[in-house]
Protein backbone atom coordinates (compact mmCIF):
# COMPACT_ATOMS: atom_id res chain seq x y z
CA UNK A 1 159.46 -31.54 -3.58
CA UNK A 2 162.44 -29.57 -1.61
CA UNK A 3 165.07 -31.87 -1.13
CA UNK A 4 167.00 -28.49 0.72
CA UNK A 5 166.72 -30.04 4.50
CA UNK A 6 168.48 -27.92 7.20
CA UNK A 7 170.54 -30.36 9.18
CA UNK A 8 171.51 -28.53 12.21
CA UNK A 9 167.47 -27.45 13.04
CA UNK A 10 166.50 -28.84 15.80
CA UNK A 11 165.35 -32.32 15.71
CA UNK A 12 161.68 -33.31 17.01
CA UNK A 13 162.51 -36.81 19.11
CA UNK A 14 158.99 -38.35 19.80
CA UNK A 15 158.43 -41.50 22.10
CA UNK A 16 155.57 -43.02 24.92
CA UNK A 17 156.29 -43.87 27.83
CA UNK A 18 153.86 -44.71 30.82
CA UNK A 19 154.33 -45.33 34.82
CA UNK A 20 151.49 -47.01 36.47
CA UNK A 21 150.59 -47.74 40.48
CA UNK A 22 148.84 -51.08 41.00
CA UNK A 23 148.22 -52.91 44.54
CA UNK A 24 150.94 -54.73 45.19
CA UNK A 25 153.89 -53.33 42.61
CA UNK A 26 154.40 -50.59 39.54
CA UNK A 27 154.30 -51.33 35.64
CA UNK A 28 156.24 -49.20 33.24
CA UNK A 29 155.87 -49.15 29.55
CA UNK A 30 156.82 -47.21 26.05
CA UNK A 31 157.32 -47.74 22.47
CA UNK A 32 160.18 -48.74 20.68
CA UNK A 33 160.52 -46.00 18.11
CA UNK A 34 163.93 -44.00 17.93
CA UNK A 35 163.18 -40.87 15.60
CA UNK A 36 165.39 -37.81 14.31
CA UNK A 37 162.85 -35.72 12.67
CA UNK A 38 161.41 -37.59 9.95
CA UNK A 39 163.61 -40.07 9.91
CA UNK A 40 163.13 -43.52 12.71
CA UNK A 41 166.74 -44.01 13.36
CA UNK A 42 165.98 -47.00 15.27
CA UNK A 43 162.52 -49.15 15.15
CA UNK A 44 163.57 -51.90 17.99
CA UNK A 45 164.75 -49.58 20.78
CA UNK A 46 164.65 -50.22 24.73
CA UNK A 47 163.64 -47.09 26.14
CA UNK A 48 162.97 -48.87 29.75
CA UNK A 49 166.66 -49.01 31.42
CA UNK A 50 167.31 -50.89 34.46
CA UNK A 51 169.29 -48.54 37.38
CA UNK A 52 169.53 -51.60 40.43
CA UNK A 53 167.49 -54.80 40.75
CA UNK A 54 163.70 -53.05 41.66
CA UNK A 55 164.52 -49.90 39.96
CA UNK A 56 163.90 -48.86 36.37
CA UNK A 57 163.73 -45.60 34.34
CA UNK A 58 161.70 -44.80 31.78
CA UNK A 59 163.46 -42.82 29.18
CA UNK A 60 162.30 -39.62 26.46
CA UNK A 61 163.69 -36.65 24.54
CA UNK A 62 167.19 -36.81 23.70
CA UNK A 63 168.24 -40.62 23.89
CA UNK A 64 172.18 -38.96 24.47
CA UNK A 65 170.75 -37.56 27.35
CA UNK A 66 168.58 -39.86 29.03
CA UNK A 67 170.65 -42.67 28.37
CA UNK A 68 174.16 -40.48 30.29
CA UNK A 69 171.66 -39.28 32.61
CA UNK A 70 170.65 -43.08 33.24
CA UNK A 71 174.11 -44.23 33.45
CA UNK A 72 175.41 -41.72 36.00
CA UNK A 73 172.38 -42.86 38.44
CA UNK A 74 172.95 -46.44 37.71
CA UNK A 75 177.05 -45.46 38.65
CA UNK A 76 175.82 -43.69 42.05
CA UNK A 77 173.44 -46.11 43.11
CA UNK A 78 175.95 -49.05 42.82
CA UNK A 79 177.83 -47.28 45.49
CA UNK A 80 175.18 -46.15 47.32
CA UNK A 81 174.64 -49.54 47.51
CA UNK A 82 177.69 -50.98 48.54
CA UNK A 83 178.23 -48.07 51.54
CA UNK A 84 174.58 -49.02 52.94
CA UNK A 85 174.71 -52.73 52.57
CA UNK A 86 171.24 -52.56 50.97
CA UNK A 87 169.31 -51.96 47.95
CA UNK A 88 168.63 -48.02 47.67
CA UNK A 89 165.12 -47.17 48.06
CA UNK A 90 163.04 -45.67 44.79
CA UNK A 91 163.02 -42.26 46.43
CA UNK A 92 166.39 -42.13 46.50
CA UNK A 93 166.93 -43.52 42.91
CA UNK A 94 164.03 -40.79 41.59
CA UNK A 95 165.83 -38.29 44.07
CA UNK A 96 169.30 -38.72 42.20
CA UNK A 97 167.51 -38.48 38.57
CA UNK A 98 165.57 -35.39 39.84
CA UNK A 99 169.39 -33.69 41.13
CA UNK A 100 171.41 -34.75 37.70
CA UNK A 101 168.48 -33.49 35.46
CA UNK A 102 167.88 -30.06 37.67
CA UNK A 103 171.72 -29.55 37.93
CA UNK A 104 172.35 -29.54 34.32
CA UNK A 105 168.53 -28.69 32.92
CA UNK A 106 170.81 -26.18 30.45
CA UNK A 107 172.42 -28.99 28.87
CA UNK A 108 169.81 -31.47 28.91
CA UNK A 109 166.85 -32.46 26.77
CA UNK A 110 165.14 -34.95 28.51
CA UNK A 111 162.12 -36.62 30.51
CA UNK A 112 162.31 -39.59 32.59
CA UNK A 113 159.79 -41.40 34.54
CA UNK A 114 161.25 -43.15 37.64
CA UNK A 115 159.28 -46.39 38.84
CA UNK A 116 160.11 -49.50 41.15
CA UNK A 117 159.11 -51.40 44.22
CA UNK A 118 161.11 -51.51 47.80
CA UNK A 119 160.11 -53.23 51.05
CA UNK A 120 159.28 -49.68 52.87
CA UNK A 121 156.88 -48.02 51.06
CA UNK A 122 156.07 -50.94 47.89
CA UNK A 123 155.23 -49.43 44.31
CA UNK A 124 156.24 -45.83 43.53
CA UNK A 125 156.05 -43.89 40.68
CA UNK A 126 158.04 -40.59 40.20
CA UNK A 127 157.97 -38.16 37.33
CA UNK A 128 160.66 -36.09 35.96
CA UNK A 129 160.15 -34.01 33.03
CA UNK A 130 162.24 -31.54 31.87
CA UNK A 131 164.10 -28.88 33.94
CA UNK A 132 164.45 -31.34 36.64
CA UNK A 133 161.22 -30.89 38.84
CA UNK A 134 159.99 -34.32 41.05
CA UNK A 135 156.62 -35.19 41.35
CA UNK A 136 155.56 -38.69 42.83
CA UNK A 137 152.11 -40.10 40.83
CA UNK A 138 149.81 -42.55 41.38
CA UNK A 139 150.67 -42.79 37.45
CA UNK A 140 152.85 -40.76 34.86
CA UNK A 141 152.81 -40.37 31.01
CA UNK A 142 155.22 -38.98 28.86
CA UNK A 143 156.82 -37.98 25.57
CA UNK A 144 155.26 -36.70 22.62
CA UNK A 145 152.27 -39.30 22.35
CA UNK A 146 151.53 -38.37 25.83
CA UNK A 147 149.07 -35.85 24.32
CA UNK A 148 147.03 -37.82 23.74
CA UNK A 149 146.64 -39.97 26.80
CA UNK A 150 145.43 -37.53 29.43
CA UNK A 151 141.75 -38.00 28.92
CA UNK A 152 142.30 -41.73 28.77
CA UNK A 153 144.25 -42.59 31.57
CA UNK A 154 141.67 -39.98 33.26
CA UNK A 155 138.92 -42.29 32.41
CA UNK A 156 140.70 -45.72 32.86
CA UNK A 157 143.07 -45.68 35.35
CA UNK A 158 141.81 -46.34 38.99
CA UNK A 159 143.33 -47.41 42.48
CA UNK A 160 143.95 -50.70 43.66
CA UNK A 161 143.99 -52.29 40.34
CA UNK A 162 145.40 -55.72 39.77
CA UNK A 163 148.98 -56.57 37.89
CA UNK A 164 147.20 -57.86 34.86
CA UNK A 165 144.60 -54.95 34.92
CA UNK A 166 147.88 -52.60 35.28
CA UNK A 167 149.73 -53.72 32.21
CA UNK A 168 146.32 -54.26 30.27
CA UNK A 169 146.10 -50.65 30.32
CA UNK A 170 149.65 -49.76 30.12
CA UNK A 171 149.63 -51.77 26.73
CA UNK A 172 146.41 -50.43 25.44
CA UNK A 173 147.70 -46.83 26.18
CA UNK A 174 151.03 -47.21 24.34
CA UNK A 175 149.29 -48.91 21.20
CA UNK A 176 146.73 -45.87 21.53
CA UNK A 177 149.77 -43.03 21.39
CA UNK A 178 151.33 -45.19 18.41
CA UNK A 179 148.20 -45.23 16.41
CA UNK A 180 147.82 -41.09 16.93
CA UNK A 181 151.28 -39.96 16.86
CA UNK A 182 153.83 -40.45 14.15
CA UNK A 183 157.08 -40.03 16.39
CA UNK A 184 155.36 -43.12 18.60
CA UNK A 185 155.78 -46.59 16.69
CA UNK A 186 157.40 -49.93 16.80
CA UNK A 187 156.30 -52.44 19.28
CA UNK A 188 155.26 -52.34 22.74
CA UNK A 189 157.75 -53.21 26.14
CA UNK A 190 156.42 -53.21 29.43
CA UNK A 191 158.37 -54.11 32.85
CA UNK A 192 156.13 -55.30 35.96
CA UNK A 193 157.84 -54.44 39.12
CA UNK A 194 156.63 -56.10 42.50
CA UNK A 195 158.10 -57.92 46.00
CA UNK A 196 158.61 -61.29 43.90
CA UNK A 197 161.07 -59.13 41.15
CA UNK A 198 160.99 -57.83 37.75
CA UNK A 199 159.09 -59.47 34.25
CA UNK A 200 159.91 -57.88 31.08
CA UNK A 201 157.20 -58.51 28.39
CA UNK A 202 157.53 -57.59 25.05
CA UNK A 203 154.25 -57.15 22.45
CA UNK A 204 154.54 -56.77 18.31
CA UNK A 205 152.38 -55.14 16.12
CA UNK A 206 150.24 -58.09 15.76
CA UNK A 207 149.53 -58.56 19.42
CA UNK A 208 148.12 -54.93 19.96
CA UNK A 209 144.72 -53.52 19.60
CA UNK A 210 143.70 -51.78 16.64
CA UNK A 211 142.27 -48.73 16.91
CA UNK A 212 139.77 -46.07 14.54
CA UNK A 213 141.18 -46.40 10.81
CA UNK A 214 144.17 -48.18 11.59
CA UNK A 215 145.30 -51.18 9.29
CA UNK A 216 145.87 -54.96 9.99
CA UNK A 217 149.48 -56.11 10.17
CA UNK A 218 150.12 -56.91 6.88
CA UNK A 219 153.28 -59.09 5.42
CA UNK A 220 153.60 -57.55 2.23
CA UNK A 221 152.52 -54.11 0.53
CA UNK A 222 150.94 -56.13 -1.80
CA UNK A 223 148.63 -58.04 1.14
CA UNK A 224 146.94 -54.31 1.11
CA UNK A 225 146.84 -53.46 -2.65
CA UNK A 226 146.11 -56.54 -3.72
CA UNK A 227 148.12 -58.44 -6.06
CA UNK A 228 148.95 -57.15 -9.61
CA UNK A 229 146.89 -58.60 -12.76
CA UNK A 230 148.53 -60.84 -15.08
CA UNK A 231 149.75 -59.26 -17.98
CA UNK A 232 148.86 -60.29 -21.42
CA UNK A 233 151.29 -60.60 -24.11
């Protein structure tokens, strides 16, 4: 086996992460899977970051990036904020994640999916992928186990669908990704977004659907191979 491994190739950085529209608010959700290459550098991570009280950001690619990018918005709305008197709007939150990514889409390496609820226009769901282009979605997808969620959500999602329909199929998408791709793992967070606030929910292994081939959630190695025979001396 070559051990030889060329440390400054680029690095594949996989992750899921899902917007969804439902009547009355949004639901966002991703794995928890921080990987650099071959390697998960992190297995617990929070890749939904809050930027003001009804506005959160789904984060993919380079965690460096997305999490500067994230902090930099979460800076300017503060003040935004504070000038207005009010809570900034989604639009403008997804507006000031579209400008820092297209500004400095040299630099950057990332994807972000915008999402959060505000008295004038209720649940909104903006995409920003990477170069810095805005698109607003009745749903978005993203990251590397995205690929294999376009028929899916094509198939499942539909309009006007309840919060526990929403984040039914938010979970059952992410635990889908995980069981294809190998860059998508770790458990499952979601964060509903409506007029009465914010839940964060958080799913294991354990709690999440299996899917074609895939194993139970086992304690111990042995719980799959079975446990050794006695050995006669």
């Amino acid at each position: 086996m070559d051990q030889n491994f060329d440390l400054s190739a680029p690095h594949s950085m996989g992750t899921t992460i899902i917007g969804v529209t439902y009547n009355g608010g949004v639901v966002l959700g991703a794995d928890s899977r921080t990987s650099t290459g071959v390697y998960v550098a992190n297995r617990a991570s929070d890749k939904i970051t809050q930027l003001t009280d009804n506005v959160y950001v789904c984060r993919s690619g380079s965690a460096a990036d997305s999490q500067v990018v994230s902090d930099y918005v979460r800076y300017f709305l503060h003040q935004h904020t504070i000038q207005l008197g009010q809570p900034a709007t989604v639009k403008v939150a997804a507006n000031l994640v579209r400008l820092l990514s297209y500004n400095n889409k040299n630099f950057l390496e990332t994807g972000l999916i915008v999402g959060g609820w505000d008295k004038y226009e209720g649940g909104q769901i903006f995409g920003v992928p990477l170069g810095g282009t805005i698109v607003q979605q009745p749903f978005a997808i993203g990251g590397s186990g995205s690929s294999y969620l376009y028929g899916f959500f094509d198939q499942a999602w539909k309009d006007g669908m309840t919060k526990d329909e929403a984040e039914d199929l938010v979970k059952k998408a992410v635990s889908l990704a995980i069981a294809r791709d190998g860059a998508s793992g770790g458990v499952v967070r979601t964060v509903i977004i409506n007029s009465e606030g914010v839940t964060r929910n958080f799913y294991p292994g354990d709690q999440l659907p299996l899917w074609h081939e895939e194993l139970e959630p086992q304690n111990s190695l042995l719980d799959i191979l079975g446990a050794p025979e006695p050995m006669n001396i």
